[in-house]
C-alpha atoms as a PDB file:
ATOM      1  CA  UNK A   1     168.242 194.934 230.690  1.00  0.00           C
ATOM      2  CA  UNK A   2     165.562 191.944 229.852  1.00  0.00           C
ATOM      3  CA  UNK A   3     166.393 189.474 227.530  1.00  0.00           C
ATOM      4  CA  UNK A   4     164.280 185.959 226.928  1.00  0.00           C
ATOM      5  CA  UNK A   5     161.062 187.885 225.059  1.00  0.00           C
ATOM      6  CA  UNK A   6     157.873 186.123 224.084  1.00  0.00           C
ATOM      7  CA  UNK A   7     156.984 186.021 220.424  1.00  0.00           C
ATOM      8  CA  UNK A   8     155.678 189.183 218.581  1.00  0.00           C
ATOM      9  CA  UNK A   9     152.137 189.955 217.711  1.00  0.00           C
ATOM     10  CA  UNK A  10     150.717 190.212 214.701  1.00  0.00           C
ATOM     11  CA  UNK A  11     151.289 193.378 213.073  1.00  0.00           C
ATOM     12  CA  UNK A  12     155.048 194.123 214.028  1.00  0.00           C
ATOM     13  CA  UNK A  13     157.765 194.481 211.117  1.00  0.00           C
ATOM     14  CA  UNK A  14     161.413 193.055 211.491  1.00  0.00           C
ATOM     15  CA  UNK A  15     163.464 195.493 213.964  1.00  0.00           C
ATOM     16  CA  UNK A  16     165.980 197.587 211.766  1.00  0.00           C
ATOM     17  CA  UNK A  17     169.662 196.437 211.530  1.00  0.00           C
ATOM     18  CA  UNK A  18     171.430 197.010 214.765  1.00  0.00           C
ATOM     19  CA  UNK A  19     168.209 197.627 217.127  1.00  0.00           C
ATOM     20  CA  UNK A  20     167.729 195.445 219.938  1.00  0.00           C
ATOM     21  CA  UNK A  21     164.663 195.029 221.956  1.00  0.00           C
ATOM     22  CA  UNK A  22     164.476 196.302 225.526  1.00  0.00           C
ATOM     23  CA  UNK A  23     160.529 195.409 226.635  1.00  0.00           C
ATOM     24  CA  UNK A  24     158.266 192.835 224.943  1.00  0.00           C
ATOM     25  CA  UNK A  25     155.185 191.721 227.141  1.00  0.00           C
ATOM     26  CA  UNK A  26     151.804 192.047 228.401  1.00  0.00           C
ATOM     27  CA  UNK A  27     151.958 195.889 228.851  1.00  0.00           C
ATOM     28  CA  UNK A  28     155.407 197.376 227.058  1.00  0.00           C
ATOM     29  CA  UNK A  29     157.167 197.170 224.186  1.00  0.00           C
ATOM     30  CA  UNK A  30     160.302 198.909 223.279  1.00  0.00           C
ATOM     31  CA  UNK A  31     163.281 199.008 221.338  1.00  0.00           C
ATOM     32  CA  UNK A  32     166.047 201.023 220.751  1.00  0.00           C
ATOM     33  CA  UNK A  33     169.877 201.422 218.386  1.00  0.00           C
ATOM     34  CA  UNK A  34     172.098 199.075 220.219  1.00  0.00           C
ATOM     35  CA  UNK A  35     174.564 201.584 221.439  1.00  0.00           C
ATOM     36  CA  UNK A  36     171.577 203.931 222.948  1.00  0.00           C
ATOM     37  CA  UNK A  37     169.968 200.968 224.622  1.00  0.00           C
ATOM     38  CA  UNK A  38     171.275 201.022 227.788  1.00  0.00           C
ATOM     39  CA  UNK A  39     171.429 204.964 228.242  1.00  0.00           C
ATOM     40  CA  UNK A  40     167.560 205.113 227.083  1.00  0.00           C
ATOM     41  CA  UNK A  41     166.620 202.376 229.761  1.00  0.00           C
ATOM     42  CA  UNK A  42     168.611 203.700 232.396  1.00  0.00           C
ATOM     43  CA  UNK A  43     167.233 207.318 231.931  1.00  0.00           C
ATOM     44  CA  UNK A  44     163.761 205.633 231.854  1.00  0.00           C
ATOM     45  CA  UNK A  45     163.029 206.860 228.398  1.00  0.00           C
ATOM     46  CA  UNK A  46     162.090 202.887 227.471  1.00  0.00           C
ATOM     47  CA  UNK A  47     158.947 203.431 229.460  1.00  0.00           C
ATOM     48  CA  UNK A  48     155.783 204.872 230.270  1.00  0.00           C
ATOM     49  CA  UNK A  49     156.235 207.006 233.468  1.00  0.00           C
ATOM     50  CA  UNK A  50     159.606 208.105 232.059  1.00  0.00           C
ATOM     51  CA  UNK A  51     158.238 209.049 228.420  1.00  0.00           C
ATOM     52  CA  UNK A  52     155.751 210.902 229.900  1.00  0.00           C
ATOM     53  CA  UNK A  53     157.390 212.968 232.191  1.00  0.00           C
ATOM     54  CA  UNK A  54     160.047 213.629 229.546  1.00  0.00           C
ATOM     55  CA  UNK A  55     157.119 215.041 227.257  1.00  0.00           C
ATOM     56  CA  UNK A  56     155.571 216.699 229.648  1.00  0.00           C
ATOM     57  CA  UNK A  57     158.533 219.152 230.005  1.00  0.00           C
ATOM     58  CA  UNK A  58     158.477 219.416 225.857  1.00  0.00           C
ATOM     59  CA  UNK A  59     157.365 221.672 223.514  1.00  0.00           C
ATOM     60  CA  UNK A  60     153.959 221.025 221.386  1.00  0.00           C
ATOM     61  CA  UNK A  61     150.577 223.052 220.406  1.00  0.00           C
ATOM     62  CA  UNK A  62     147.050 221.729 221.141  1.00  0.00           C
ATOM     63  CA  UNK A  63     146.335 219.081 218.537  1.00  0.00           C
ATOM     64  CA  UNK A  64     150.281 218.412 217.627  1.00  0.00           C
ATOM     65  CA  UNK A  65     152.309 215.585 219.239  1.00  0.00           C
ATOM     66  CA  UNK A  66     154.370 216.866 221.936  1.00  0.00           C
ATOM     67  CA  UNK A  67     158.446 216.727 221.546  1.00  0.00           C
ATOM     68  CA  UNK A  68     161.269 216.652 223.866  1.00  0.00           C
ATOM     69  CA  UNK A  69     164.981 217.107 223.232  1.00  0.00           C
ATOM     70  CA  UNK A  70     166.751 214.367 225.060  1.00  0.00           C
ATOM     71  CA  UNK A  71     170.356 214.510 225.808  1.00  0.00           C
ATOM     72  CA  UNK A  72     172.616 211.155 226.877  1.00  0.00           C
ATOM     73  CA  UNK A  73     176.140 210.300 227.914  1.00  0.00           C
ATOM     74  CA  UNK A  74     176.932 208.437 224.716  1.00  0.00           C
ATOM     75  CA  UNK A  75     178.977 210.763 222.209  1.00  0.00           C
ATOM     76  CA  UNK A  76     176.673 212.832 219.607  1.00  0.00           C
ATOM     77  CA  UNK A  77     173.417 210.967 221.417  1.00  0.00           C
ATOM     78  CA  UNK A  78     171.080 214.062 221.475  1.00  0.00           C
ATOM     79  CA  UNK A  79     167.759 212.931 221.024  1.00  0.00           C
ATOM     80  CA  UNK A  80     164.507 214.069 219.255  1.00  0.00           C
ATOM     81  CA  UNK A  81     161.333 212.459 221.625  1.00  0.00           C
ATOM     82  CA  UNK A  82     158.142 212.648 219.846  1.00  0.00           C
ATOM     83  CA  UNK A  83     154.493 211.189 221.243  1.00  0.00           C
ATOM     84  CA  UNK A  84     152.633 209.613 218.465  1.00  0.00           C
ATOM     85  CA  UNK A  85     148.995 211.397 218.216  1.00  0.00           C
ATOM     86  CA  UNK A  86     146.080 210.058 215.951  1.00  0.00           C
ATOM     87  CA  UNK A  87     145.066 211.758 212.844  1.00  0.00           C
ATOM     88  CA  UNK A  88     142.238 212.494 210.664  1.00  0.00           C
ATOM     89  CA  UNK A  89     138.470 213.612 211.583  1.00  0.00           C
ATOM     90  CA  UNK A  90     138.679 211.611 214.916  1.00  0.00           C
ATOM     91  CA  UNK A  91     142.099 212.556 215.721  1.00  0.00           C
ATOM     92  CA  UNK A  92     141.199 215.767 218.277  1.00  0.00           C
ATOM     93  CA  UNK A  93     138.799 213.047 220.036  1.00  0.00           C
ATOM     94  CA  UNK A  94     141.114 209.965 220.348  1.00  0.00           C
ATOM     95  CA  UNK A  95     144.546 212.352 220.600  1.00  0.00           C
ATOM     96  CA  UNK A  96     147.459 209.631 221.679  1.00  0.00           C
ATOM     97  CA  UNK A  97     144.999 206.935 222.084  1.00  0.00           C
ATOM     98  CA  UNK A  98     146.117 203.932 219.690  1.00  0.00           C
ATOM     99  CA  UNK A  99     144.082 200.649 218.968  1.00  0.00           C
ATOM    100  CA  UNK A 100     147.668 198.543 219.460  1.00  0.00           C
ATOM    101  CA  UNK A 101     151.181 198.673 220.014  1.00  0.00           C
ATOM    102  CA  UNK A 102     153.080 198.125 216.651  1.00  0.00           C
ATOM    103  CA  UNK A 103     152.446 201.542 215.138  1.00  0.00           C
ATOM    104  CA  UNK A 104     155.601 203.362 216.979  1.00  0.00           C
ATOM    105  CA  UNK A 105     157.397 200.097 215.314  1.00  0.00           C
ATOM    106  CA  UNK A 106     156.465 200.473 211.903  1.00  0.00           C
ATOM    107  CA  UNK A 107     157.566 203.718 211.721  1.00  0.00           C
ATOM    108  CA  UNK A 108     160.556 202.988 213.232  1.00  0.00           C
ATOM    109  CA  UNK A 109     161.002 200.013 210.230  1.00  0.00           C
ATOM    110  CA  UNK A 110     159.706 202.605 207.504  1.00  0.00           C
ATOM    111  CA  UNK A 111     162.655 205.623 208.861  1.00  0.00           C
ATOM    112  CA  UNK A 112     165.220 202.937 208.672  1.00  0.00           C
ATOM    113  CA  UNK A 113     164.652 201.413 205.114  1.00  0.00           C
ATOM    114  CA  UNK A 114     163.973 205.116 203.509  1.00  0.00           C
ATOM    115  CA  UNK A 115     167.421 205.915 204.827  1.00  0.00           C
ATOM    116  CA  UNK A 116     169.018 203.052 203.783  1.00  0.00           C
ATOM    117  CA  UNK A 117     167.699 204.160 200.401  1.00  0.00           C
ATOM    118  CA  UNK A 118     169.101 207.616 200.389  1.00  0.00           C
ATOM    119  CA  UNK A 119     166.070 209.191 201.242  1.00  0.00           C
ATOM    120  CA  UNK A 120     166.631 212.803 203.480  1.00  0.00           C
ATOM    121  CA  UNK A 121     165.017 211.317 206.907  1.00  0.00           C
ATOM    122  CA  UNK A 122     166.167 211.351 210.554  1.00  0.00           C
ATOM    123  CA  UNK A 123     168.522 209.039 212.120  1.00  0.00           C
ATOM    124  CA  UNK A 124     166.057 206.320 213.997  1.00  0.00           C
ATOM    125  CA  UNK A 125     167.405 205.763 217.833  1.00  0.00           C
ATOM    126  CA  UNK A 126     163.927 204.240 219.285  1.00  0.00           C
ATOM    127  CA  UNK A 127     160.512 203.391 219.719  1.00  0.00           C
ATOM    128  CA  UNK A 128     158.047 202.652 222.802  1.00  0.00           C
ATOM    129  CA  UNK A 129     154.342 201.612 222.874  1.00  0.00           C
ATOM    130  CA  UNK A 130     152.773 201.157 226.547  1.00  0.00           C
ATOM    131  CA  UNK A 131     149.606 200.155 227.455  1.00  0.00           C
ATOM    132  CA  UNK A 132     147.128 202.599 229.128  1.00  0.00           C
ATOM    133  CA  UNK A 133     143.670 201.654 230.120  1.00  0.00           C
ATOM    134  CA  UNK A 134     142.045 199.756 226.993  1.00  0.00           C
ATOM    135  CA  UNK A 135     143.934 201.755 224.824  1.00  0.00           C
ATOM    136  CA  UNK A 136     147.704 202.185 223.996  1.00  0.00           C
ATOM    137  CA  UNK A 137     150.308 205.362 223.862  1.00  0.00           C
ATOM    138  CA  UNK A 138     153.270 205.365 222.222  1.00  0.00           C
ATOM    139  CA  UNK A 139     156.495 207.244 221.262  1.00  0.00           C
ATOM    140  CA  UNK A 140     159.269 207.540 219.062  1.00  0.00           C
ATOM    141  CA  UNK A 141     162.841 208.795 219.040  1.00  0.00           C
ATOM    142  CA  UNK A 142     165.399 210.232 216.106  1.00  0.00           C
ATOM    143  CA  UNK A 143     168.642 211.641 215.947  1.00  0.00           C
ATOM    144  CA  UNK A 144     168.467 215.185 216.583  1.00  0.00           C
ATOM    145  CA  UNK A 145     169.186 217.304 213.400  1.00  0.00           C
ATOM    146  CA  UNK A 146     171.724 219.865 214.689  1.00  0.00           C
ATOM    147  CA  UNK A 147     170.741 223.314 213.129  1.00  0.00           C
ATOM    148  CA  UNK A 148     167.511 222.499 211.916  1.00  0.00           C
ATOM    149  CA  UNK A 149     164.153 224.404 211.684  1.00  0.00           C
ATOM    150  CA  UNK A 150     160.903 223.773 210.967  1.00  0.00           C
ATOM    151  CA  UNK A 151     159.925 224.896 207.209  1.00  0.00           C
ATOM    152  CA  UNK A 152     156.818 226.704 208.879  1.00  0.00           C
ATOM    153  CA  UNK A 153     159.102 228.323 211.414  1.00  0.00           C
ATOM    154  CA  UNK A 154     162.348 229.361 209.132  1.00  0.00           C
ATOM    155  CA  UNK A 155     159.398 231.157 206.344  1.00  0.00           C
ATOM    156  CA  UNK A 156     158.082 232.892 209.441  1.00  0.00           C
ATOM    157  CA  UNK A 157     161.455 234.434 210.347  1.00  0.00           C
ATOM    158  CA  UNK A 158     160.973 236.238 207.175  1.00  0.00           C
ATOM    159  CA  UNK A 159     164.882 235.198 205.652  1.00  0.00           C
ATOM    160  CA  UNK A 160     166.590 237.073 202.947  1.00  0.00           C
ATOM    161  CA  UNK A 161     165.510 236.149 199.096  1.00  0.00           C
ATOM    162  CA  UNK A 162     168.758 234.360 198.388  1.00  0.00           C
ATOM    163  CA  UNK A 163     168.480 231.926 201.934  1.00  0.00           C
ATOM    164  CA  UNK A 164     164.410 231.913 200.800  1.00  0.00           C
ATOM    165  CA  UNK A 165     165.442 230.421 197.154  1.00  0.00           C
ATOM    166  CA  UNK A 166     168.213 228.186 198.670  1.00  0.00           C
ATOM    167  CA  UNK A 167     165.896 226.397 200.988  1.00  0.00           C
ATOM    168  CA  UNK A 168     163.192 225.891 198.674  1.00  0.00           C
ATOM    169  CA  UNK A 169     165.567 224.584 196.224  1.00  0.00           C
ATOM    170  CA  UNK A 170     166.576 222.353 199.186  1.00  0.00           C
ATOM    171  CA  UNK A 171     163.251 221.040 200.386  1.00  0.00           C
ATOM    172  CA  UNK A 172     162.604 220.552 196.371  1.00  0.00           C
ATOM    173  CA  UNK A 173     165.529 218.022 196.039  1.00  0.00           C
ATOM    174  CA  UNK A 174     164.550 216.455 199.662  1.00  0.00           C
ATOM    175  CA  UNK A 175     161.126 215.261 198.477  1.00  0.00           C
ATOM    176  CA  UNK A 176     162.442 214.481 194.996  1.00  0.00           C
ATOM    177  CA  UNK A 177     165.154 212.380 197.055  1.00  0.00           C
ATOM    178  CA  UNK A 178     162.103 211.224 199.362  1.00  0.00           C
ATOM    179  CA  UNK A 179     159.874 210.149 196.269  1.00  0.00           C
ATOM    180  CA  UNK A 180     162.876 208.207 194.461  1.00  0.00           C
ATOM    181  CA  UNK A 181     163.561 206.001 197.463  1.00  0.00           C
ATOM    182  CA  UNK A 182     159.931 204.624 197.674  1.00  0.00           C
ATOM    183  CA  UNK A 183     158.466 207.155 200.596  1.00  0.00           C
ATOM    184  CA  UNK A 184     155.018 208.330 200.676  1.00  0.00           C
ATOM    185  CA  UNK A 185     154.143 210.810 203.259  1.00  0.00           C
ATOM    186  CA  UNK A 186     150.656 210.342 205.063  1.00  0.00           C
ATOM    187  CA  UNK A 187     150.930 214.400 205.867  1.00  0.00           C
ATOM    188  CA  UNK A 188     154.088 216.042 204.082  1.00  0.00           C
ATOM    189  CA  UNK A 189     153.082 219.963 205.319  1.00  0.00           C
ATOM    190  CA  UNK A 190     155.553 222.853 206.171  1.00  0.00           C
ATOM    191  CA  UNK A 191     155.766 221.348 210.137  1.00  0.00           C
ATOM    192  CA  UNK A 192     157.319 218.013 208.214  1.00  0.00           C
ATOM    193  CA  UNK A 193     160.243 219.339 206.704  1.00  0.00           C
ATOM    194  CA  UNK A 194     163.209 220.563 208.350  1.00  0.00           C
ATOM    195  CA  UNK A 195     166.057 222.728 206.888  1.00  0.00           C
ATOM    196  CA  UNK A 196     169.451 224.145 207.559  1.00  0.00           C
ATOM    197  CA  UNK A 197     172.057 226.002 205.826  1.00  0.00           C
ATOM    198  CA  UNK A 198     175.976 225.962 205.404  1.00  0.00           C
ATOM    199  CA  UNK A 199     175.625 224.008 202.622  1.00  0.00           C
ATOM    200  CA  UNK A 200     171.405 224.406 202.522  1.00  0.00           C
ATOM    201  CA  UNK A 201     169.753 220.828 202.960  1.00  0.00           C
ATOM    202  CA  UNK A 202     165.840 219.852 203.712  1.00  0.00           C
ATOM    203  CA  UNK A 203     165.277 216.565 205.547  1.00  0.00           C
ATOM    204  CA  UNK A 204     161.396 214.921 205.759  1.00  0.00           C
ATOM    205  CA  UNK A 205     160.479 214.009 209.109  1.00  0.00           C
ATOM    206  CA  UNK A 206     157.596 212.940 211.492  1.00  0.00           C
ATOM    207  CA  UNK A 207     157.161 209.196 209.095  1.00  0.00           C
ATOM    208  CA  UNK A 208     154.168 208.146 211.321  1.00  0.00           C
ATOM    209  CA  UNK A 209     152.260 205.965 208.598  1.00  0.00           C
ATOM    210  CA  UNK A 210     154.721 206.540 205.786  1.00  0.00           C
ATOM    211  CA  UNK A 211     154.476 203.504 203.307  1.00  0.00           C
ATOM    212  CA  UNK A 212     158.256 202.346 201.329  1.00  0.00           C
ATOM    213  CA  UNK A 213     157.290 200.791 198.430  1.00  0.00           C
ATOM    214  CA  UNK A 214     158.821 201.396 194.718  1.00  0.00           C
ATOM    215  CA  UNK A 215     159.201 204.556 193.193  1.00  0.00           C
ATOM    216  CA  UNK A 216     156.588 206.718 193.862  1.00  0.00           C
ATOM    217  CA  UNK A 217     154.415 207.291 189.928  1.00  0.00           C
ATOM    218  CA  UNK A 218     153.621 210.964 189.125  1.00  0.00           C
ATOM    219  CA  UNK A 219     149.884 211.066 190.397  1.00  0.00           C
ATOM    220  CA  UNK A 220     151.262 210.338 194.084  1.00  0.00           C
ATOM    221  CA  UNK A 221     154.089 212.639 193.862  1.00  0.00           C
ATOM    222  CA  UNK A 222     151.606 215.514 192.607  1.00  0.00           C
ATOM    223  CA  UNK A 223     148.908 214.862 195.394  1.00  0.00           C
ATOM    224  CA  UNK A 224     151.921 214.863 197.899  1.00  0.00           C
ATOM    225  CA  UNK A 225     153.548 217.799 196.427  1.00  0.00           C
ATOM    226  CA  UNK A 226     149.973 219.646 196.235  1.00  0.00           C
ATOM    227  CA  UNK A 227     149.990 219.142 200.454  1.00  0.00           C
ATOM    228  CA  UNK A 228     152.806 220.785 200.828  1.00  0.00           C
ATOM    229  CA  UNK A 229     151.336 223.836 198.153  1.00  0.00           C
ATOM    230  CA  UNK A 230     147.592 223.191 200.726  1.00  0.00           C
ATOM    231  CA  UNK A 231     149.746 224.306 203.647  1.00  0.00           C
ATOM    232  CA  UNK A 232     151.351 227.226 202.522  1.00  0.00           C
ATOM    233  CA  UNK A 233     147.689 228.887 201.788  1.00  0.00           C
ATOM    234  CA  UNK A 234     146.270 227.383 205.008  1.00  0.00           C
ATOM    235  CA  UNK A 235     149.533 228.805 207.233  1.00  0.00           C
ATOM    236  CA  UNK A 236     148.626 232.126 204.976  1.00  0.00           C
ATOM    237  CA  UNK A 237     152.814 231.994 203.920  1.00  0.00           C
ATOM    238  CA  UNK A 238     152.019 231.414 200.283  1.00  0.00           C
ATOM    239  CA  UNK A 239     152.701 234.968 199.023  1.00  0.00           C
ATOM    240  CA  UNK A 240     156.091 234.923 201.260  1.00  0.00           C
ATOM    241  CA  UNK A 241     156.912 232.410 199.408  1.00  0.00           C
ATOM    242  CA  UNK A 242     155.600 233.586 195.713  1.00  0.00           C
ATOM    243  CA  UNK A 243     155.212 232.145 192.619  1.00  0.00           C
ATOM    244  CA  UNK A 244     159.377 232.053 191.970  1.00  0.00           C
ATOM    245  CA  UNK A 245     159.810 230.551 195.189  1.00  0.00           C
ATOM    246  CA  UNK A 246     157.148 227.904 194.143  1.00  0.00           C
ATOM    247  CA  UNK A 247     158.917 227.890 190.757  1.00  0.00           C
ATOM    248  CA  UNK A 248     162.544 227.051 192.604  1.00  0.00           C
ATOM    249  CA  UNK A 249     161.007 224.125 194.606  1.00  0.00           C
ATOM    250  CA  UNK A 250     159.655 222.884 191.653  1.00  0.00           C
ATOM    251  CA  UNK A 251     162.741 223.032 189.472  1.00  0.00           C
ATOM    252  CA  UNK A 252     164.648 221.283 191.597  1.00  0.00           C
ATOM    253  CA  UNK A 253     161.612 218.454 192.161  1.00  0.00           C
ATOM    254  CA  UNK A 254     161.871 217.825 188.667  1.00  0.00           C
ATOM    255  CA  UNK A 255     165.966 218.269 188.348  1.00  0.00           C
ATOM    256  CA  UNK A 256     165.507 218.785 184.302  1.00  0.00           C
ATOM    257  CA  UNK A 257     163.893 215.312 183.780  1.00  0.00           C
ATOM    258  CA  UNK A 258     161.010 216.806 181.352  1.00  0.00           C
ATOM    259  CA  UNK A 259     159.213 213.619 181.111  1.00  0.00           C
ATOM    260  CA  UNK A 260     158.818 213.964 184.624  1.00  0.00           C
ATOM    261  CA  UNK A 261     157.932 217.516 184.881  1.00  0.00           C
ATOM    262  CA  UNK A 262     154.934 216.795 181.850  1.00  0.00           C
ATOM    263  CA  UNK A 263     153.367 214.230 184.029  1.00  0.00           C
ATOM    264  CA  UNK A 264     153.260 216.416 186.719  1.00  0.00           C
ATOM    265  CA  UNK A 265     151.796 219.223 185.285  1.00  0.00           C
ATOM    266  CA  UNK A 266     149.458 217.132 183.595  1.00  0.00           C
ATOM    267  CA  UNK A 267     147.788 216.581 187.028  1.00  0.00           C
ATOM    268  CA  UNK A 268     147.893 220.008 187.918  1.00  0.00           C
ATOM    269  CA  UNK A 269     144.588 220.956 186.998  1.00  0.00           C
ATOM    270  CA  UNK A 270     142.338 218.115 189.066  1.00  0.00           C
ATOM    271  CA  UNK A 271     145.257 219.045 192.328  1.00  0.00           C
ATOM    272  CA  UNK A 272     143.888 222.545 191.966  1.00  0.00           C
ATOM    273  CA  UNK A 273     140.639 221.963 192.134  1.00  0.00           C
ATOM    274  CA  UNK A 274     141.029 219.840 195.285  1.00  0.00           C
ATOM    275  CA  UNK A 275     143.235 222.852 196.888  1.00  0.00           C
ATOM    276  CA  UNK A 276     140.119 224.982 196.025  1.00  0.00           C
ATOM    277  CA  UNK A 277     137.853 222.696 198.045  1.00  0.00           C
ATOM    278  CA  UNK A 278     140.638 222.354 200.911  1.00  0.00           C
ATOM    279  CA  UNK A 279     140.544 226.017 201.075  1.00  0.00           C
ATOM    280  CA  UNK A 280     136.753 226.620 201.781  1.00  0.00           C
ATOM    281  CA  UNK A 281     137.634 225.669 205.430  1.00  0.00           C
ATOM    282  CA  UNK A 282     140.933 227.229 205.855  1.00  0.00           C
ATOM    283  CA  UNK A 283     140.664 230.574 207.884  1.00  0.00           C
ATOM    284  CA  UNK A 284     140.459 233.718 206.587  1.00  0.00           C
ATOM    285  CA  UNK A 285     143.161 236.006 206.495  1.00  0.00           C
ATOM    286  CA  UNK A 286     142.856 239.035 209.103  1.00  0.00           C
ATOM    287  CA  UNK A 287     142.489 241.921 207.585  1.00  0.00           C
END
């Protein structure tokens, strides 16, 4: 592999403990967990032409980042691939296109300090940023979480009341976990939390633009909590879930701290009427 790189730009955080980089010029950057460096670059996964094709052959829906499984030599090195994709109003007209390269990186830096912390997140294994035309694509890679679904995907299986309760009590102590560490989640919605059972655990995912900073103060955690409440009605899975699902998510947010739990509900009102607005666009249920 290269070695001898130029200095960073501007922009770039510290590499996580352990990750080495692979590319750093004109054109690529890229950097990966030492022990999946070599299997990454060899498979081409540490650049452009072999990110894409990879992706190409993923999953995705129009307007979502596309993903690819990725499977190496090195023991218990299945890989989650995952293009980056702008957000927003302007995100359906720019899609991957990205002003710079450092993006992929910062997430990358954010994953590995909210794990450190104890927060639920993914395993970090890599991130790549190439340069196309005047713009830039870029992609990241995590751990793949054996046994995992998609919140969306595991309420749309319609499960049995007791696995319902279980993983809502699970995602509840995720984001608590999540919150406590110092994340906050530019988009926490159903397609950003995973869980499993045997025992029943949540994980966060998908930290493009998360922020670590101290604990997150009640007014954040509502407004985050309030997204996840916002996707539920838009996905139309709000009365599958019902207002004692809601209430076993929330219990185990709060975890009997009542102090807590007050300050939340004290914003509950104002989050409401911003759901209200929210809603005036979602579409309407078929009838």
């Amino acid at each position: 592999m290269p070695a001898g790189f130029p200095p960073l730009p501007a922009g770039f955080p510290p590499l996580p403990a352990g990750f080495v980089w692979v590319a750093r010029g004109q054109d690529t950057f890229a950097a990966a967990d030492g022990p999946l460096a070599a299997p990454l670059y060899e498979r081409g996964l540490l650049e452009a032409s072999g990110v894409r094709r990879a992706l190409a052959d993923g999953a995705g829906s129009p307007g979502r980042a596309r993903t690819a499984a990725v499977s190496l030599s090195e023991p218990d090195a299945a890989l989650l691939l995952r293009g980056l994709r702008r957000g927003g109003l302007l995100g359906p007209l720019l899609g991957a296109a990205l002003l710079g390269p450092a993006r992929p990186f910062r997430e990358l830096a954010a994953t590995a300090a909210l794990r450190a912390a104890g927060a639920p997140v993914p395993r970090p294994a890599a991130a790549v940023a190439w340069r196309h035309g005047l713009v830039w694509n870029a992609a990241v890679a995590t751990r793949l979480e054996a046994g995992a679904t998609d919140a969306g995907a595991f309420l749309a299986s319609n499960p049995p009341e007791a696995s319902l309760r279980a993983a809502l009590a699970a995602a509840g102590r995720a984001v608590r976990r999540f919150h406590d560490a110092g994340g906050s989640h530019r988009d926490l919605h159903l397609g950003n939390l995973l869980v499993r059972s045997d025992p029943w655990e949540a994980l966060v995912i998908d930290l493009d633009g998360a922020r670590v900073g101290p604990s997150l103060d009640p007014i954040a955690r509502m407004a985050e909590l309030m997204r996840l409440y916002r996707s539920l009605r838009k996905r139309q899975m709000l009365e599958r879930v019902g207002e004692r699902g809601c209430a076993a998510f929330f219990r185990a947010y709060v975890a009997g701290d009542r102090a807590l739990r007050r300050a939340l509900l004290a914003r509950l009102r104002i989050e409401r009427r911003r759901v209200s607005l929210h809603a005036l666009h979602y579409p309407r249920p078929a009838r």
